[in-house]
Protein backbone atom coordinates (compact mmCIF):
# COMPACT_ATOMS: atom_id res chain seq x y z
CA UNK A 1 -15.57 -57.28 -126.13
CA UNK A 2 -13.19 -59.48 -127.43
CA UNK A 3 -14.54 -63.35 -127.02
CA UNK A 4 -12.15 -66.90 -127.64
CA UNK A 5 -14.19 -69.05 -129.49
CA UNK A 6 -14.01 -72.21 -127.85
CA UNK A 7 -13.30 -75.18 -129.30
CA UNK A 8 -15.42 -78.69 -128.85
CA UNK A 9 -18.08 -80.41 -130.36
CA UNK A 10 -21.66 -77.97 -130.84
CA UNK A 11 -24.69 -79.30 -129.30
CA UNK A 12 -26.39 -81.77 -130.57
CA UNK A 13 -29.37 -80.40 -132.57
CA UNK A 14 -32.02 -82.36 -130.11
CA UNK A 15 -30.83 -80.65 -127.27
CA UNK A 16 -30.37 -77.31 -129.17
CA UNK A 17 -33.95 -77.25 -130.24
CA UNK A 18 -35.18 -77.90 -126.51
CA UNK A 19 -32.81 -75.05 -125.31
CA UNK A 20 -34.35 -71.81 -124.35
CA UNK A 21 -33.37 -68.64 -125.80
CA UNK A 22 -31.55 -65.82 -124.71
CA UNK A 23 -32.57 -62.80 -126.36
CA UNK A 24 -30.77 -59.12 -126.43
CA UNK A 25 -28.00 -61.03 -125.41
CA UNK A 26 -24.32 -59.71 -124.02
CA UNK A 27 -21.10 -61.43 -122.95
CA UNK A 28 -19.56 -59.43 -119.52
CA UNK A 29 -16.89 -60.59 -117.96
CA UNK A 30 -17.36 -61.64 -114.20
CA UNK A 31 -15.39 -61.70 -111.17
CA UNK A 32 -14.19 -65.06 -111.96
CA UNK A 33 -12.16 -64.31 -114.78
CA UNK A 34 -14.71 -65.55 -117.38
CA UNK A 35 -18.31 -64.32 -118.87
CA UNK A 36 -21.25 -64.69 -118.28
CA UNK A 37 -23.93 -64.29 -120.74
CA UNK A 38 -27.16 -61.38 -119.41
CA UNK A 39 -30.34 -60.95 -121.07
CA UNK A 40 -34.07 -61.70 -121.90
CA UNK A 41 -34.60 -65.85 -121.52
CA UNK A 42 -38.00 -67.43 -123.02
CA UNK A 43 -38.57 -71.11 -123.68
CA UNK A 44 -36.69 -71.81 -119.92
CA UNK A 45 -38.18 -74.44 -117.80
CA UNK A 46 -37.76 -72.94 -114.49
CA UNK A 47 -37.91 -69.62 -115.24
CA UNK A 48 -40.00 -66.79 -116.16
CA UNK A 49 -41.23 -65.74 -119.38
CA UNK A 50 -39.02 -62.76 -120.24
CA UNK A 51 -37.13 -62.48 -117.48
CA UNK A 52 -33.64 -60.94 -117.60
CA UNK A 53 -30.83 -63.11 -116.44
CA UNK A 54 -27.17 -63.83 -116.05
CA UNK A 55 -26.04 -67.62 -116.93
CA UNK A 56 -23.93 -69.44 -114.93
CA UNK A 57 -19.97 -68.99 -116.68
CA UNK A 58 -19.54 -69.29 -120.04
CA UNK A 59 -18.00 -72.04 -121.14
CA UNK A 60 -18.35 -72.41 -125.01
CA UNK A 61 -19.86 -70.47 -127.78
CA UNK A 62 -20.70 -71.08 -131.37
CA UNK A 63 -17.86 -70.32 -133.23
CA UNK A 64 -19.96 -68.79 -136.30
CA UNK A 65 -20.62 -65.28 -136.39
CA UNK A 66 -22.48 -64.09 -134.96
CA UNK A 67 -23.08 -66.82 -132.46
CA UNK A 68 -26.23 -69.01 -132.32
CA UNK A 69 -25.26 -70.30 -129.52
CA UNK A 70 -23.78 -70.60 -125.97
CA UNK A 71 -23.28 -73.67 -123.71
CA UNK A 72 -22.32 -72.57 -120.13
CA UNK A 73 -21.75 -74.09 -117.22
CA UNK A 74 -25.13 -75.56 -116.51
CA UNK A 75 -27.40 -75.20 -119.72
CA UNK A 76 -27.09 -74.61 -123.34
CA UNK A 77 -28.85 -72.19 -124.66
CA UNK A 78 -29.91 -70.38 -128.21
CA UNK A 79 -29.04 -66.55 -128.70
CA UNK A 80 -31.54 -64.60 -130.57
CA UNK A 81 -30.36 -60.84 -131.66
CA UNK A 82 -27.72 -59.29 -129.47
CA UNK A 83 -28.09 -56.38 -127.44
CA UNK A 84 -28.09 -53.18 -128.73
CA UNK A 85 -24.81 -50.60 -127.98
CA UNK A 86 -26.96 -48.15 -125.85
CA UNK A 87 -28.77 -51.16 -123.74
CA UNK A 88 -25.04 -52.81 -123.15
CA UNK A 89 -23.32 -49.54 -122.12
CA UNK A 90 -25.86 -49.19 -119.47
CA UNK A 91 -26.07 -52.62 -118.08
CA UNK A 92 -21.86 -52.08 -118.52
CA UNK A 93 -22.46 -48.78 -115.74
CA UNK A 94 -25.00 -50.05 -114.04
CA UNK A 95 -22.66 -53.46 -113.27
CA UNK A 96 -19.90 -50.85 -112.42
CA UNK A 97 -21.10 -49.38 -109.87
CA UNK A 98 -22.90 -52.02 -108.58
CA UNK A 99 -26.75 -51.14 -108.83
CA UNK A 100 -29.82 -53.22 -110.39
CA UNK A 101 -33.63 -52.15 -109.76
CA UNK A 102 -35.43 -53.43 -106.65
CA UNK A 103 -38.90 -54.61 -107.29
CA UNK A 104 -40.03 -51.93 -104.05
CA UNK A 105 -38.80 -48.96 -105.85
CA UNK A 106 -40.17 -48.98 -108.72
CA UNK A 107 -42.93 -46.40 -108.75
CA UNK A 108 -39.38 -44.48 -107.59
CA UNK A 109 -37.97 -45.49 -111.06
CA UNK A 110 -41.16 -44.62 -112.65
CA UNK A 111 -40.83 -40.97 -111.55
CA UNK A 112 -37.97 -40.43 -112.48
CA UNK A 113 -38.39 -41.72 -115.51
CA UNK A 114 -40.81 -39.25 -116.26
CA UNK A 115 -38.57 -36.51 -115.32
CA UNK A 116 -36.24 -37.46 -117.76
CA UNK A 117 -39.06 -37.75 -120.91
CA UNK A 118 -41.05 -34.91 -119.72
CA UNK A 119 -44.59 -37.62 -119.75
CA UNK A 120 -46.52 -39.83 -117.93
CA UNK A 121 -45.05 -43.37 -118.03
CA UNK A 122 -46.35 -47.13 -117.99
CA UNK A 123 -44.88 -50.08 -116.79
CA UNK A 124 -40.99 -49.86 -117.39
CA UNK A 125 -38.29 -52.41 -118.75
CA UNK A 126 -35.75 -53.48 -116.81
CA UNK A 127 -33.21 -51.43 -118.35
CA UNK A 128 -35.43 -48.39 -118.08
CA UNK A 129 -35.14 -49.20 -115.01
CA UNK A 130 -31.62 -49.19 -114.78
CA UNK A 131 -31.51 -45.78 -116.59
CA UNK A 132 -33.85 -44.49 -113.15
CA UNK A 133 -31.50 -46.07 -110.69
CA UNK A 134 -28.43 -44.60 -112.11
CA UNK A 135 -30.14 -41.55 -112.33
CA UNK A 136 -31.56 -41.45 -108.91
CA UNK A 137 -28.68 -42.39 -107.08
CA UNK A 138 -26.07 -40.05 -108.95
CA UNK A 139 -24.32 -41.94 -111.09
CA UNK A 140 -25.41 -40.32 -114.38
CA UNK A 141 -26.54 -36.60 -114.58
CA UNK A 142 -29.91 -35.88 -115.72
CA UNK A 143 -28.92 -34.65 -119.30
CA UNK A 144 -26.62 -37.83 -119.42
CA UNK A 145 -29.88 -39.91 -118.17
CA UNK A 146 -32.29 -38.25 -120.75
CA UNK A 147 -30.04 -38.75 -123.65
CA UNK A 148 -29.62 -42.68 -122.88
CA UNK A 149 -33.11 -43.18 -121.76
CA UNK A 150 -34.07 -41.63 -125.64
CA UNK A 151 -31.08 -42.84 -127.25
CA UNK A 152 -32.12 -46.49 -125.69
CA UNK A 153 -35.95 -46.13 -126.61
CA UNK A 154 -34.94 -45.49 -130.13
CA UNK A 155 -32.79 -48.66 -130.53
CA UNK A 156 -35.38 -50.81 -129.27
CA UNK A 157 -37.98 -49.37 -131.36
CA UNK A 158 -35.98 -50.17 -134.41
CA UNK A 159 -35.53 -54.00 -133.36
């Protein structure tokens, strides 16, 4: 995705080192003609350890590449290492179509799951998860769903 770098002065470095820290990081465009910025936050005050989010709009970036980072509309925050190209293209689907996991389903997710790898599974990420609600309702085929959900497991191992 193509991104303007924004122009204005960078954080100061006081409140950059207090920031927290989005990790596996993407920029997606919302419905209000900007981006947002999804992924994995640590170091937040308010929220939890790990938890995936989506930041409020973007609203300037560090110009360097790649970015270090991103000052939105209510927080700055650090990016650690960017999303990998499987784990974007399915948070890219699953935001297409509309669908994100729902804490109640997911021994659902986990079943499918291990139709698609052919073993017993654990406790899933969130994009595994994703991987099980595309799959389950339709919107990927099961050889599709199996490739990614390999294809995805393989990027993150090499992180």
């Amino acid at each position: 995705m193509m991104m303007e770098k924004f122009n204005g002065a960078a954080p100061a470095e006081v409140e950059l080192s207090a920031a927290p820290i989005i990790d596996r990081w993407q920029l997606l465009p919302n419905d209000n003609g900007t981006n947002d910025v999804s992924g994995f936050v640590s170091r937040h005050t308010r929220i939890r350890e790990g938890e995936f989010i989506t930041t409020s709009a973007l609203a300037q970036i560090d110009p360097t590449t790649p970015p270090t980072w991103a000052r939105t509309k209510n927080s700055v925050y650090r990016l650690g290492s960017p999303a990998g190209a499987v784990e974007s293209q399915v948070r890219e689907i699953a935001r297409d179509v509309g669908v994100r996991p729902q804490a109640w389903d997911i021994l659902a997710y986990v079943a499918a799951v291990e139709i698609l790898s052919g073993r017993r599974e654990g406790e899933l990420d969130v994009i595994e998860q994703l991987i099980a609600v595309l799959y389950r309702h339709g919107h990927i085929k099961t050889a599709a769903a199996s490739i990614l959900l390999t294809t995805y497991r393989k990027e993150r191992a090499a992180c």
